[in-house]
Structure formats: structure tokens, C-alpha cells
Protein backbone atom coordinates (compact mmCIF):
# COMPACT_ATOMS: atom_id res chain seq x y z
CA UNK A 1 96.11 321.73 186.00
CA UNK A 2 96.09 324.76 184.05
CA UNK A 3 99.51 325.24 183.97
CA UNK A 4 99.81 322.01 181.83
CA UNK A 5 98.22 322.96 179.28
CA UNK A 6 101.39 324.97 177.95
CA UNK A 7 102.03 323.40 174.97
CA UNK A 8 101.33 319.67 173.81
CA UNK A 9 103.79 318.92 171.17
CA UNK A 10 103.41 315.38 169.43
CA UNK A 11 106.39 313.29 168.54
CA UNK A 12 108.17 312.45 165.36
CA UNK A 13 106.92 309.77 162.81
CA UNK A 14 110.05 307.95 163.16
CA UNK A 15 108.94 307.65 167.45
CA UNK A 16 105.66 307.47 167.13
CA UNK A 17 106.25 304.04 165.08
CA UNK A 18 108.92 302.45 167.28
CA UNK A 19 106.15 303.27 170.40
CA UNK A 20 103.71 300.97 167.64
CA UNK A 21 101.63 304.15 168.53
CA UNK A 22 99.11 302.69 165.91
CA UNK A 23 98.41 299.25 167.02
CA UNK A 24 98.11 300.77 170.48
CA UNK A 25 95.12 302.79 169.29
CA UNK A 26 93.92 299.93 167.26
CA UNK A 27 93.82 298.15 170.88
CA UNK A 28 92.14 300.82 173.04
CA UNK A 29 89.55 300.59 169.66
CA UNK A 30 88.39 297.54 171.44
CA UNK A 31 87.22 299.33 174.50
CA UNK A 32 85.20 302.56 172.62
CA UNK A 33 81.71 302.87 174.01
CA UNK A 34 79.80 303.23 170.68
CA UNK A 35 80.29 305.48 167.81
CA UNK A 36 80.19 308.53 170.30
CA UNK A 37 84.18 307.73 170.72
CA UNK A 38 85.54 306.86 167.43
CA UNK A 39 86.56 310.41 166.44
CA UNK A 40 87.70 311.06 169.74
CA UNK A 41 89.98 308.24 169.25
CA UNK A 42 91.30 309.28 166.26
CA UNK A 43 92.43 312.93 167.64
CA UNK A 44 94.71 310.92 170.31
CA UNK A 45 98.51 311.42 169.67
CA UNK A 46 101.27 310.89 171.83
CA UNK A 47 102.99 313.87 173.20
CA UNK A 48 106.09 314.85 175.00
CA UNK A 49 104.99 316.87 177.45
CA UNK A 50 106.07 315.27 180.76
CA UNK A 51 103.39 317.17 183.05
CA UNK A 52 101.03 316.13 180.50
CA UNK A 53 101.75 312.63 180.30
CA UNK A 54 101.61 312.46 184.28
CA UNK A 55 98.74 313.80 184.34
CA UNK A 56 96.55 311.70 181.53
CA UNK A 57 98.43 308.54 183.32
CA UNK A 58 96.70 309.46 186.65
CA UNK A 59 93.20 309.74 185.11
CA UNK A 60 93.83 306.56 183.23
CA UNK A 61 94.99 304.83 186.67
CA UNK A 62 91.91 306.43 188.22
CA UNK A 63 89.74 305.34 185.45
CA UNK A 64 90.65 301.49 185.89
CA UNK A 65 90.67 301.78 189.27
CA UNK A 66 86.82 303.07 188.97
CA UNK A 67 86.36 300.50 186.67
CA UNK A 68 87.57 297.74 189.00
CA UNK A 69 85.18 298.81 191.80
CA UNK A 70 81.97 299.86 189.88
CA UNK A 71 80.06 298.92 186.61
CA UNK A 72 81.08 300.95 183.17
CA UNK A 73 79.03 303.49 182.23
CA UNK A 74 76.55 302.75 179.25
CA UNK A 75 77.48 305.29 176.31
CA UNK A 76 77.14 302.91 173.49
CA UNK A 77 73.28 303.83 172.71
CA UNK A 78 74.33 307.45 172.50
CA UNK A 79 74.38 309.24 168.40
CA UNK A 80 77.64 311.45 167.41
CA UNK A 81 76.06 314.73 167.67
CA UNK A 82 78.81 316.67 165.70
CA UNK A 83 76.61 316.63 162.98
CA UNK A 84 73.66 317.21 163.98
CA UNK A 85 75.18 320.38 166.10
CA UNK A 86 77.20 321.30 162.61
CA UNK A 87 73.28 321.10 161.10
CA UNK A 88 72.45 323.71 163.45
CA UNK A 89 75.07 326.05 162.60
CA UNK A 90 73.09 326.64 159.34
CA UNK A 91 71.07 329.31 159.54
CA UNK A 92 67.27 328.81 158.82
CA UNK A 93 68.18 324.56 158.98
CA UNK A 94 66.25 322.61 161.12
CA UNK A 95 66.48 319.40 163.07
CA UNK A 96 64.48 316.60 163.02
CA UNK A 97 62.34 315.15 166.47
CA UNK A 98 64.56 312.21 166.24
CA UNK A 99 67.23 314.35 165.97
CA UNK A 100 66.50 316.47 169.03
CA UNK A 101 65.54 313.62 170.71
CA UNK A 102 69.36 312.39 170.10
CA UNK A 103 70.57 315.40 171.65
CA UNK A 104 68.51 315.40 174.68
CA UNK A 105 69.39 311.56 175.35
CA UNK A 106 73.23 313.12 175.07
CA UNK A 107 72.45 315.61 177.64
CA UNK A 108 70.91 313.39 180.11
CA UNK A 109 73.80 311.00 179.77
CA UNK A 110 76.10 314.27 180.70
CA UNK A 111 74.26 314.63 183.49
CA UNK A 112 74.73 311.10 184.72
CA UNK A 113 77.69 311.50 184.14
CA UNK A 114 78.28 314.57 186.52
CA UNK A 115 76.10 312.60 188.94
CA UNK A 116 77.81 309.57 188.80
CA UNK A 117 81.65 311.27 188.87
CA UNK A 118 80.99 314.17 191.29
CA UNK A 119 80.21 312.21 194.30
CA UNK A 120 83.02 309.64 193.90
CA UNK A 121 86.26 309.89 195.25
CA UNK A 122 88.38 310.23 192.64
CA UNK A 123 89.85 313.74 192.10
CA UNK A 124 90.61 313.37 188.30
CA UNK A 125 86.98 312.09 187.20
CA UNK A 126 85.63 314.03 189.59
CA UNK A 127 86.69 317.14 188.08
CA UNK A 128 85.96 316.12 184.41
CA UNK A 129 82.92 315.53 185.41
CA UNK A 130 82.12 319.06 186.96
CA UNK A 131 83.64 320.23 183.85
CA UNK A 132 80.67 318.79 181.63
CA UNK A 133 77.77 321.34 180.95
CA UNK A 134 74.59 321.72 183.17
CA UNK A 135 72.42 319.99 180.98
CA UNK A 136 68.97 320.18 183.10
CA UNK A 137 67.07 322.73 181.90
CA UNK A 138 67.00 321.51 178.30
CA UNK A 139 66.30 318.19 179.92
CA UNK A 140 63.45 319.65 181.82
CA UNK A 141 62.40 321.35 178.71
CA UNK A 142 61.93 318.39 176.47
CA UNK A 143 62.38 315.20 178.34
CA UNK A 144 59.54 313.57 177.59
CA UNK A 145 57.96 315.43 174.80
CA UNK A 146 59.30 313.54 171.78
CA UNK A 147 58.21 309.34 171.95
CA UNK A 148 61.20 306.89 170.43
CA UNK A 149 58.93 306.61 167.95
CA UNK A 150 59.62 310.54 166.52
CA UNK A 151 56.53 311.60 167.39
CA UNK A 152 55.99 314.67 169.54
CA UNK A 153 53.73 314.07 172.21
CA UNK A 154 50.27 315.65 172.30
CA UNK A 155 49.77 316.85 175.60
């Protein structure tokens, strides 16, 4: 697949408005699993790369087709942690237990996700999965140590 990734040009104004490009996005909106996927949303654009386009309409096909056999994954509970990680990047900043907390309930869904994705048999989610970090140290590390409430636990 790394071949194309070449270049992904997006298409005029003039196209992307006959294609109603907007109130297709305004459609999938309808579908988002929690505010985890809004910006991601927002970054789509159509493109005119025809390996490309193959490509993103296989996962989608194997995407429904997982969805027409199994249950949808849960994501909606899971926090945007763009900010939190941009938080981070500030030297001497710290985060919250809440906020860690956040970002270790992120990780373990990644790692559902892997363990969901890499034992089914579709090829495309099967290798986006693999893709996604390996999460279970961290989890390891602090699953468990910080309560809903934002307390650390004692022991």
C-alpha cells in the first residue's frame, strides 16, 4: 500500500460542490463515535487519486461488511486527547489524574482495538489495526491506579 501514498491531491471547489462533498460529510456526521472523531472528520477531503480511492473504498466495504456481521465498537466514552498530548508538549506542564486517566482509557481502547481487528479476517482492518501502537505497558503501568473518581489509589 505504500506505493499509494504518492501524492493525494484534493479536487477543485467548483467539483467538490457538484459531488455535494459537504452534505456528504454532514451525513457520515451521523455515524461519528463521540467527540474522538469530529476532527478527524473534518480533515476528510475528496481526492483524485485513483489507487487511493480504491483503496479507502475497500476498507469502507470491509468496514460495513464487519459491521453487518459483528457489534460496533464502543468509542463514544473515549476524550480527544490532542490536547491533553499538546499539554504535554510544554515543558515543566503537568497533567491532571483525570487527565491521565483519559489517556490510559485511550490506550486500552487501542488495544481492543488491535485485539478485536487482528484476529478477524479482513485484510484492510486487520492491518490498521496492527498499525495502532502497543499500548500495554503503560496499561500495565497505571491501569488501575487512578479511581473514576480522580483519586490515585493508595496501595
Amino acid at each position: 500500500m505504500a506505493e499509494l501514498e504518492l501524492t493525494r491531491r484534493t479536487i477543485d471547489p467548483f467539483s467538490r460542490d457538484v459531488l455535494e462533498f459537504a452534505a456528504v460529510a454532514e451525513l457520515l456526521h451521523s455515524y461519528l463515535s463521540g467527540p474522538i472523531s469530529e476532527p478527524l472528520l473534518d480533515q476528510i477531503e475528496p481526492h483524485t487519486n485513483l489507487g487511493l480511492i480504491r483503496r479507502d473504498l475497500a476498507l469502507a466495504g470491509e468496514a460495513r461488511d464487519y459491521l453487518r456481521e459483528s457489534t460496533r465498537p464502543s468509542l463514544g466514552s473515549l476524550r480527544d486527547p490532542r490536547p491533553l498530548l499538546d499539554k504535554l508538549r510544554v515543558e515543566g506542564v503537568a497533567i491532571e489524574a483525570l487527565e491521565i486517566l483519559a489517556l490510559v482509557e485511550l490506550a486500552r481502547a487501542s488495544l481492543d482495538m488491535f485485539r478485536l481487528f487482528a484476529k478477524h479476517p479482513t485484510a484492510r482492518l486487520s492491518e490498521l489495526a496492527r498499525s495502532l501502537p502497543d499500548f500495554r505497558t503503560l496499561i500495565t503501568e497505571l491501569g488501575g491506579k487512578i479511581l473514576p473518581d480522580g483519586s490515585v489509589d493508595s496501595s
